[in-house]
C-alpha atoms as a PDB file:
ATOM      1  CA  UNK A   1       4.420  11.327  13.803  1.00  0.00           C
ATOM      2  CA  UNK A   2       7.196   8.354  13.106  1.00  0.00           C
ATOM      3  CA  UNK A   3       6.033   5.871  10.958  1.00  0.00           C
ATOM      4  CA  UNK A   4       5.802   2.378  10.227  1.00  0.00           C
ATOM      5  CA  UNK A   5       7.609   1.000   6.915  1.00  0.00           C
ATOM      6  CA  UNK A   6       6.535  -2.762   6.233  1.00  0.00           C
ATOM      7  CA  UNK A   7       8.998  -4.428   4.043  1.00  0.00           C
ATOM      8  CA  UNK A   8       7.480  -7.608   2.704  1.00  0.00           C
ATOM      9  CA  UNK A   9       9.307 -10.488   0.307  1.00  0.00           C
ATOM     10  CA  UNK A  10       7.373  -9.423  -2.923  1.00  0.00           C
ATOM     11  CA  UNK A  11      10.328  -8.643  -5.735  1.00  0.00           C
ATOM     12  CA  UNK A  12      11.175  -4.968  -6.247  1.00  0.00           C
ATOM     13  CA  UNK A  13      12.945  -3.776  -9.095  1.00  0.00           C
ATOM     14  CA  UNK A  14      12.697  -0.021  -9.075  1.00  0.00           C
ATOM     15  CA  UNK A  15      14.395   0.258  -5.316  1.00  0.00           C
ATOM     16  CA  UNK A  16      15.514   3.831  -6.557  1.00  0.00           C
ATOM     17  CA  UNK A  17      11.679   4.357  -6.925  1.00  0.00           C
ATOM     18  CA  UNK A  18      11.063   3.257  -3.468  1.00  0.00           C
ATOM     19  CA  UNK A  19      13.756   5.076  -1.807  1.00  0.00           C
ATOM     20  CA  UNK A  20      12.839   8.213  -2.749  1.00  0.00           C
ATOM     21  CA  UNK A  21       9.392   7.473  -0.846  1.00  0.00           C
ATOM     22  CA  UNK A  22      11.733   6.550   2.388  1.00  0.00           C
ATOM     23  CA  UNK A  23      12.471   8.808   5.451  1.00  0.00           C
ATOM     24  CA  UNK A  24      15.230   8.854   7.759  1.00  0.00           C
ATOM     25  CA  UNK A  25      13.324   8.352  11.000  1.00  0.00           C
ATOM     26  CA  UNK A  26      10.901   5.948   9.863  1.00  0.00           C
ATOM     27  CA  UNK A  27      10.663   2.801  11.796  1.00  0.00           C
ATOM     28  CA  UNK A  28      11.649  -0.552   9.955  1.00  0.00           C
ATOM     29  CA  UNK A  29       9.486  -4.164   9.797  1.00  0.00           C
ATOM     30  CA  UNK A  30      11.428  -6.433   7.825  1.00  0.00           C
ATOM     31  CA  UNK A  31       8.966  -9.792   7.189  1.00  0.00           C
ATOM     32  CA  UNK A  32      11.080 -13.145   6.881  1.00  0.00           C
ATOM     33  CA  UNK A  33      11.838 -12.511   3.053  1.00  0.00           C
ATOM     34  CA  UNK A  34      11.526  -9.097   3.114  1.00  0.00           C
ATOM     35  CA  UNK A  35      14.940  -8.974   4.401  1.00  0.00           C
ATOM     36  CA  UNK A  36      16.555  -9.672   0.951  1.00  0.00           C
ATOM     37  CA  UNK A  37      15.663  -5.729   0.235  1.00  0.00           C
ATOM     38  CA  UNK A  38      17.512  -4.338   3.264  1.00  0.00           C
ATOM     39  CA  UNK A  39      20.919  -3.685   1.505  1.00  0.00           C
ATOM     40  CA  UNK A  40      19.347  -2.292  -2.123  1.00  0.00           C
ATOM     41  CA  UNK A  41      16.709   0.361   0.221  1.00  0.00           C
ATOM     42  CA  UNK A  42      19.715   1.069   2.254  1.00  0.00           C
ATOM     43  CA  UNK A  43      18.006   0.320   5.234  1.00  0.00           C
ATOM     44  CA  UNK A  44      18.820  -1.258   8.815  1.00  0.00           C
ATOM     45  CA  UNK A  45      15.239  -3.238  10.538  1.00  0.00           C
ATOM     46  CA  UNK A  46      14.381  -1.731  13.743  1.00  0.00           C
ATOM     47  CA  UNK A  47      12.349  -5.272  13.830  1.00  0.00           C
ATOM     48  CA  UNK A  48      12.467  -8.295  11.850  1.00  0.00           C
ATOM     49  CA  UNK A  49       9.311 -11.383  12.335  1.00  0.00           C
ATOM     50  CA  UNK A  50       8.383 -14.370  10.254  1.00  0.00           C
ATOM     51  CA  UNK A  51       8.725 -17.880  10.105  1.00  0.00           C
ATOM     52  CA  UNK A  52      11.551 -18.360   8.053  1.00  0.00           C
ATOM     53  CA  UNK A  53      10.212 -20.096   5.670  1.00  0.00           C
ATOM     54  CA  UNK A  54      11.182 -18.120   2.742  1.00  0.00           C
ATOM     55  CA  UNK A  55      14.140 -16.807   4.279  1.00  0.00           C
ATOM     56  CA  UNK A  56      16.684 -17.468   6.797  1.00  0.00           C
ATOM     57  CA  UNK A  57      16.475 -16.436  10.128  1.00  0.00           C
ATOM     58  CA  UNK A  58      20.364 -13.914  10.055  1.00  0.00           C
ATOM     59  CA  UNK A  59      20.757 -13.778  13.885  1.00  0.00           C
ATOM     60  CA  UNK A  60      21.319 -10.184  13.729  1.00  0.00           C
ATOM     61  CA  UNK A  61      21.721  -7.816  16.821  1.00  0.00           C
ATOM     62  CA  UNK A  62      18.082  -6.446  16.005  1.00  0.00           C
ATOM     63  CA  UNK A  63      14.851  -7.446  17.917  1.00  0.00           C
ATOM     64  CA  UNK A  64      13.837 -10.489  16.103  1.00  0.00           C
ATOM     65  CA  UNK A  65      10.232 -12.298  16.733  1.00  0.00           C
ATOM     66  CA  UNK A  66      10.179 -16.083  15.405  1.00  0.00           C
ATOM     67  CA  UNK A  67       6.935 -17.054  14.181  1.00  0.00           C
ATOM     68  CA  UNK A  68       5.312 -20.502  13.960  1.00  0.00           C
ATOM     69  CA  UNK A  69       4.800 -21.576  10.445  1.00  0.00           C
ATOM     70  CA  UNK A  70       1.376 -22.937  11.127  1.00  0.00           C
ATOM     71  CA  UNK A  71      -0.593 -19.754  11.948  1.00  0.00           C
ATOM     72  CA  UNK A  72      -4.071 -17.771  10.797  1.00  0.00           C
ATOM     73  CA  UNK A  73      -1.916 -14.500  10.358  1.00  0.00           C
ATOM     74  CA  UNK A  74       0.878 -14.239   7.461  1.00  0.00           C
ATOM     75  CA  UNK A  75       4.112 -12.460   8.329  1.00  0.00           C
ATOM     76  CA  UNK A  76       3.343  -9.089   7.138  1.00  0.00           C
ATOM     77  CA  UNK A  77      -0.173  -9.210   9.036  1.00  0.00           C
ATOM     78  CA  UNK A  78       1.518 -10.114  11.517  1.00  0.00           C
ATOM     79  CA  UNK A  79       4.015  -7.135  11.480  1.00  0.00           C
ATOM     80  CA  UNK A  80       1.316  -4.808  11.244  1.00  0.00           C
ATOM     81  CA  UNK A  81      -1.024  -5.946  14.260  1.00  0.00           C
ATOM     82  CA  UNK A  82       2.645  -5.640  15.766  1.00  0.00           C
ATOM     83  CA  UNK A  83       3.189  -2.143  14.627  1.00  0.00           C
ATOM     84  CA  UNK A  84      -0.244  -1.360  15.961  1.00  0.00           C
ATOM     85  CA  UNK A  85       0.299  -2.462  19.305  1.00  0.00           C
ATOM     86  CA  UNK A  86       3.935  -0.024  19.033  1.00  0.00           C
ATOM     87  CA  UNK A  87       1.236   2.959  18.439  1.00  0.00           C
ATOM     88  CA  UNK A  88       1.729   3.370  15.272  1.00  0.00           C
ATOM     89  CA  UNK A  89      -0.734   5.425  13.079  1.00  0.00           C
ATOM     90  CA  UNK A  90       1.465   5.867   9.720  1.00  0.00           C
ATOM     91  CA  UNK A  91       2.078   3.605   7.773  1.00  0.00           C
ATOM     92  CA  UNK A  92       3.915   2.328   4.059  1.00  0.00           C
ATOM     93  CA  UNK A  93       4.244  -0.798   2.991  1.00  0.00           C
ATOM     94  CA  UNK A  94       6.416  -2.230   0.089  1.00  0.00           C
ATOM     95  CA  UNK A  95       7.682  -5.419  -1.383  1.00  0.00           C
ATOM     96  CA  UNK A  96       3.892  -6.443  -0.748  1.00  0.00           C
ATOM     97  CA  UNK A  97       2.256  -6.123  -4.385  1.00  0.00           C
ATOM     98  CA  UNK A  98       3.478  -8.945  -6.942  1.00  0.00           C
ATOM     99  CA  UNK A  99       4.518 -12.770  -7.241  1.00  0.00           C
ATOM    100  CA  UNK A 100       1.616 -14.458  -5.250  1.00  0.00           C
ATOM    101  CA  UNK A 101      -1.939 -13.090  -6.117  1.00  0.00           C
ATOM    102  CA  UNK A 102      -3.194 -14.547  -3.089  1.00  0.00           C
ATOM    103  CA  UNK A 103      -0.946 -12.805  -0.986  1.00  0.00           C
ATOM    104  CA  UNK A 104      -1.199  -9.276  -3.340  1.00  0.00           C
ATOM    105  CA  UNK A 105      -4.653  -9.614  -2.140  1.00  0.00           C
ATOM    106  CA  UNK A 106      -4.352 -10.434   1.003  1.00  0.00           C
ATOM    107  CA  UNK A 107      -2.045  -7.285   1.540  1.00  0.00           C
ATOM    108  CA  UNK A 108      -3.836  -5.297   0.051  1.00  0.00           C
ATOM    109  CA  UNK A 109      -6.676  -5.967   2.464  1.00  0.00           C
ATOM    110  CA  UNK A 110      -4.060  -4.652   5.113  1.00  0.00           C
ATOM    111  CA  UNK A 111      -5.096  -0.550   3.722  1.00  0.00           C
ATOM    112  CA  UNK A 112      -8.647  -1.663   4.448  1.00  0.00           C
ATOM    113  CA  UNK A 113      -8.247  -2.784   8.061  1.00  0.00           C
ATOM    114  CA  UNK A 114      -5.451   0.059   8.521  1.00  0.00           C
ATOM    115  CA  UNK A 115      -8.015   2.708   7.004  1.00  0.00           C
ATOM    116  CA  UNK A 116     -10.767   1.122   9.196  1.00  0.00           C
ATOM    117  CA  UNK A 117      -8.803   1.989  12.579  1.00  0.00           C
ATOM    118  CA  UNK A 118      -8.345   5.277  11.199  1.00  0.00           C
ATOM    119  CA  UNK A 119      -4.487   4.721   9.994  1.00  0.00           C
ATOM    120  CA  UNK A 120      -2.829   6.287   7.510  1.00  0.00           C
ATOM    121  CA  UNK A 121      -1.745   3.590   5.059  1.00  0.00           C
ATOM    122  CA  UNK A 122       0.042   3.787   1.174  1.00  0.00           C
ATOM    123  CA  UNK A 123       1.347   0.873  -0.613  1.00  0.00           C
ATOM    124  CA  UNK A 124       4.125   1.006  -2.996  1.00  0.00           C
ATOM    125  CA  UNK A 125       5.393  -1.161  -5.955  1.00  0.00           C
ATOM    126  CA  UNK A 126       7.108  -0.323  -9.113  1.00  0.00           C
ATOM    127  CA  UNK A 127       4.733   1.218 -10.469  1.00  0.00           C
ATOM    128  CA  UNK A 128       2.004   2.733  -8.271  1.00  0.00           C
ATOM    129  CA  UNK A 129       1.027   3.681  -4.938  1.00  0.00           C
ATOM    130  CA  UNK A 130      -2.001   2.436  -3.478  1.00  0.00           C
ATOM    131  CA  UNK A 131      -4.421   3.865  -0.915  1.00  0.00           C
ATOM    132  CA  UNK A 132      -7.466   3.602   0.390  1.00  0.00           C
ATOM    133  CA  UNK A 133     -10.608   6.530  -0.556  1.00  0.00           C
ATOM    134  CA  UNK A 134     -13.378   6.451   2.198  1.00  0.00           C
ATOM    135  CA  UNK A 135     -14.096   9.479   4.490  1.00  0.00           C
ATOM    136  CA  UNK A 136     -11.870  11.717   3.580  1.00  0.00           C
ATOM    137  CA  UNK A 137     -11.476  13.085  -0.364  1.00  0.00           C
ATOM    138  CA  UNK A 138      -8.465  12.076  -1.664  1.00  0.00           C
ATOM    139  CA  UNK A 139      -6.133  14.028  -4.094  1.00  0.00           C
ATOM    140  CA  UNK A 140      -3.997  12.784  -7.007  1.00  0.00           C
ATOM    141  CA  UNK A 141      -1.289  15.400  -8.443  1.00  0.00           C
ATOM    142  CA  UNK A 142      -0.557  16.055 -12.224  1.00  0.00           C
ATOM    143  CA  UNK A 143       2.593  14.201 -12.382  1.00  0.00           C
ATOM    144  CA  UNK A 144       0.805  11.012 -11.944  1.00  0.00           C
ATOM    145  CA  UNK A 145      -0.145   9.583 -15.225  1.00  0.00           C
ATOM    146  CA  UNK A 146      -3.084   7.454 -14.507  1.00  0.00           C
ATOM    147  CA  UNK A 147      -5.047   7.001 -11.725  1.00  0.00           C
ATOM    148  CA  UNK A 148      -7.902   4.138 -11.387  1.00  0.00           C
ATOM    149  CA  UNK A 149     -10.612   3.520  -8.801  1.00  0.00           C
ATOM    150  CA  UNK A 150     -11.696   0.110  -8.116  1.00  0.00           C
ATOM    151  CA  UNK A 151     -14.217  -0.833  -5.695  1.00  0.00           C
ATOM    152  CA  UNK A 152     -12.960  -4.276  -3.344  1.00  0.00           C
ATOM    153  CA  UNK A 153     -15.489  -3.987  -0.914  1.00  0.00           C
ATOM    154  CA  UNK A 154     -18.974  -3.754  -1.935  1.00  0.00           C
ATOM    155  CA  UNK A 155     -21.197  -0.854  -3.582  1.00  0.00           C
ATOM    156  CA  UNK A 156     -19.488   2.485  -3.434  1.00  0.00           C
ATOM    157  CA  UNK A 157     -21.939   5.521  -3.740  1.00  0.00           C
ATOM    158  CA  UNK A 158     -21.727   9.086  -3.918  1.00  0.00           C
ATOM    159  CA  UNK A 159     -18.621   8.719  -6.179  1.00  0.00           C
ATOM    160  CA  UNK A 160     -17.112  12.143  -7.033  1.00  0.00           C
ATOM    161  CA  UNK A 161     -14.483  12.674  -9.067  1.00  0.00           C
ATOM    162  CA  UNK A 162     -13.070  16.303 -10.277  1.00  0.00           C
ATOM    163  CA  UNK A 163     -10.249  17.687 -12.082  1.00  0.00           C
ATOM    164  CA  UNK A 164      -9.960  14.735 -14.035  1.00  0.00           C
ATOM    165  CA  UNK A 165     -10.792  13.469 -17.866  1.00  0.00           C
ATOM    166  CA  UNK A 166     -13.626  11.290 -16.895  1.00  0.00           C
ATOM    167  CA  UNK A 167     -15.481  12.917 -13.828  1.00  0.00           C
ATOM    168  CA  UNK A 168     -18.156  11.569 -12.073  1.00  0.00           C
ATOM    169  CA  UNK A 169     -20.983  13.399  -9.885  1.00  0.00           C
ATOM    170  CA  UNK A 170     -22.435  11.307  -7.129  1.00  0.00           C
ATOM    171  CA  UNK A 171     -21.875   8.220  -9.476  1.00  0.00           C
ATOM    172  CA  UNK A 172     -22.064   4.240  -8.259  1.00  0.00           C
ATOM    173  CA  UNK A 173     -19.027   1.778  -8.795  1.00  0.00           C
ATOM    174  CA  UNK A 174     -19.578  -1.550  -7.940  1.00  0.00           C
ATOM    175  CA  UNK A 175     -17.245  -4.753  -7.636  1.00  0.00           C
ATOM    176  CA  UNK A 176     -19.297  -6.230 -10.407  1.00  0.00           C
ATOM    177  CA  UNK A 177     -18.433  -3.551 -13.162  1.00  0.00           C
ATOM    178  CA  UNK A 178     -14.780  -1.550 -12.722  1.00  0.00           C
ATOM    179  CA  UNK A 179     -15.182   1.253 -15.288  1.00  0.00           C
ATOM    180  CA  UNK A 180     -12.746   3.848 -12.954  1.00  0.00           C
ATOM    181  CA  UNK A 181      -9.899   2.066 -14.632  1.00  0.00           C
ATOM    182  CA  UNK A 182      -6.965   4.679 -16.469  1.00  0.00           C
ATOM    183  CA  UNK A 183      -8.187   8.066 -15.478  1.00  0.00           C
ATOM    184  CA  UNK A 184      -6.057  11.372 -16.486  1.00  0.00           C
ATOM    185  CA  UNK A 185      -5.520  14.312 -14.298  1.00  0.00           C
ATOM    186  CA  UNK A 186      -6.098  17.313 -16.141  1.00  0.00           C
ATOM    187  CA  UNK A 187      -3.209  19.240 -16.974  1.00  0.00           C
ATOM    188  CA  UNK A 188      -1.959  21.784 -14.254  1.00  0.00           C
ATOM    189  CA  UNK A 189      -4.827  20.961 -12.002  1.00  0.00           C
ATOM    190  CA  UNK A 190      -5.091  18.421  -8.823  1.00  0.00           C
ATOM    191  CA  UNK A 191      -7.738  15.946  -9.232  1.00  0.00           C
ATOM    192  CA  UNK A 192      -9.992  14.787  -6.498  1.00  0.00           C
ATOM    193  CA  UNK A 193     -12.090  12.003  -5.599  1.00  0.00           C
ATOM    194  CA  UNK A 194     -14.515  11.035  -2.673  1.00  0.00           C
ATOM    195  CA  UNK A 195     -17.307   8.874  -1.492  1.00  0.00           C
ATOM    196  CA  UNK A 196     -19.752   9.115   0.585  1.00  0.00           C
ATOM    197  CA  UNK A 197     -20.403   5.742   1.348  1.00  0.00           C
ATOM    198  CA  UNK A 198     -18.011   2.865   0.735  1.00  0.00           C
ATOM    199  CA  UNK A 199     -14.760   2.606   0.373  1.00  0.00           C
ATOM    200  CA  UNK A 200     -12.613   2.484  -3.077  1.00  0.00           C
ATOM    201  CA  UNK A 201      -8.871   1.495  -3.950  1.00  0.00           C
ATOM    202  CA  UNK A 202      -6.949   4.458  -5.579  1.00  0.00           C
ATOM    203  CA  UNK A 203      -4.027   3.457  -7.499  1.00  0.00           C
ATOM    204  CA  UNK A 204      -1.908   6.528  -8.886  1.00  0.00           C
ATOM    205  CA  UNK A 205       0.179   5.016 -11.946  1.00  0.00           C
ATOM    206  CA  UNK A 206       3.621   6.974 -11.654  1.00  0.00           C
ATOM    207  CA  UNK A 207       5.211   8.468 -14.730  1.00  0.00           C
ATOM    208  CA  UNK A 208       7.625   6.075 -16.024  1.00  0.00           C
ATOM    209  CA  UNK A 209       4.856   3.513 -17.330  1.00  0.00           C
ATOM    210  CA  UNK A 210       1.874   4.032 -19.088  1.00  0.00           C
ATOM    211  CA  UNK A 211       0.977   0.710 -19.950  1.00  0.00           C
ATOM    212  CA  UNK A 212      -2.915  -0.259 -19.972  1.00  0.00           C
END
């Protein structure tokens, strides 16, 4: 199934990290600012939208919606209701994470709605690629070098986690008390974690930084 790449105006510094994660039929949202990345992820939008605010509107060639700058939605919302009314079920979004906490957050809140309908959704930064844990188990390979599960939503029970350093059987993580922070897969095994009711935020820390 084609999916949906959200490019959002967050800075990016590791765009050789995030092209590796792109695909050559994957379909393009660039989100006013976002379009600064297009040239360093060697990519062309399929659709640009925003208000221009951050960013000025280039009067490319490409389907362009112009967005009013007072509005409930921000741009990347936006492009994903957008992408959702396109049929799409797959998602990645990058240049989301970083800068503005408020809007870090309120991206990040985009994997819970996505995971919600059902969607397939990872976010990417320099660093780490977020998802969302709820019905399904989720797996984390060896390569990654850290892994952390933080609950955003409420209580999450049932908390299983194997394969790892610090496992947990049918454990409770609540927003008030993060203790799934810096996790190790064990060597030469695949770790897994699940819930059985909740949701959690997995973040898998990628090799090249292992600060805490």
């Amino acid at each position: 199934m084609k999916r949906c790449v959200i490019i959002g105006g967050a800075d990016i510094r590791r765009y050789d990290r995030i092209r590796t994660h792109l695909r050559e039929d994957d379909f393009y949202i660039c989100c006013d600012s976002g379009l600064k990345h297009r040239e360093a992820l060697g990519i062309v939008p399929d659709l640009i939208v925003g208000d221009f605010d951050s960013h000025e509107n280039p009067h490319l060639d490409i389907e362009t919606i112009v967005l009013p700058r007072e509005k409930d939605d921000t741009d990347t919302v936006f492009a994903v209701k957008n992408a959702l009314k396109r049929d799409f079920r797959d998602f990645l979004l990058v240049g989301v994470i970083g800068g503005r906490l408020d809007h870090t957050l309120g991206n990040i809140s985009l994997l819970l709605m996505l995971d919600s309908l059902g969607m397939a959704a990872v976010a990417l930064d320099d660093f780490s690629e977020l998802e969302i844990v709820s019905e399904k188990p989720a797996f984390i390979q060896s390569h990654y070098v850290y892994f952390s599960l933080l609950n955003i939503t409420g209580t999450a029970q049932g908390v299983t986690i194997k394969n790892a350093k610090y496992p947990l059987d049918h454990a409770e993580i609540t927003c008030e008390y993060q203790y799934g922070i810096s996790n190790e897969v064990l060597p030469g095994m695949i770790a897994e974690v699940s819930v059985e009711n909740g949701r959690l935020l997995l973040i898998k820390v990628l090799p090249d930084y292992a600060g805490r």
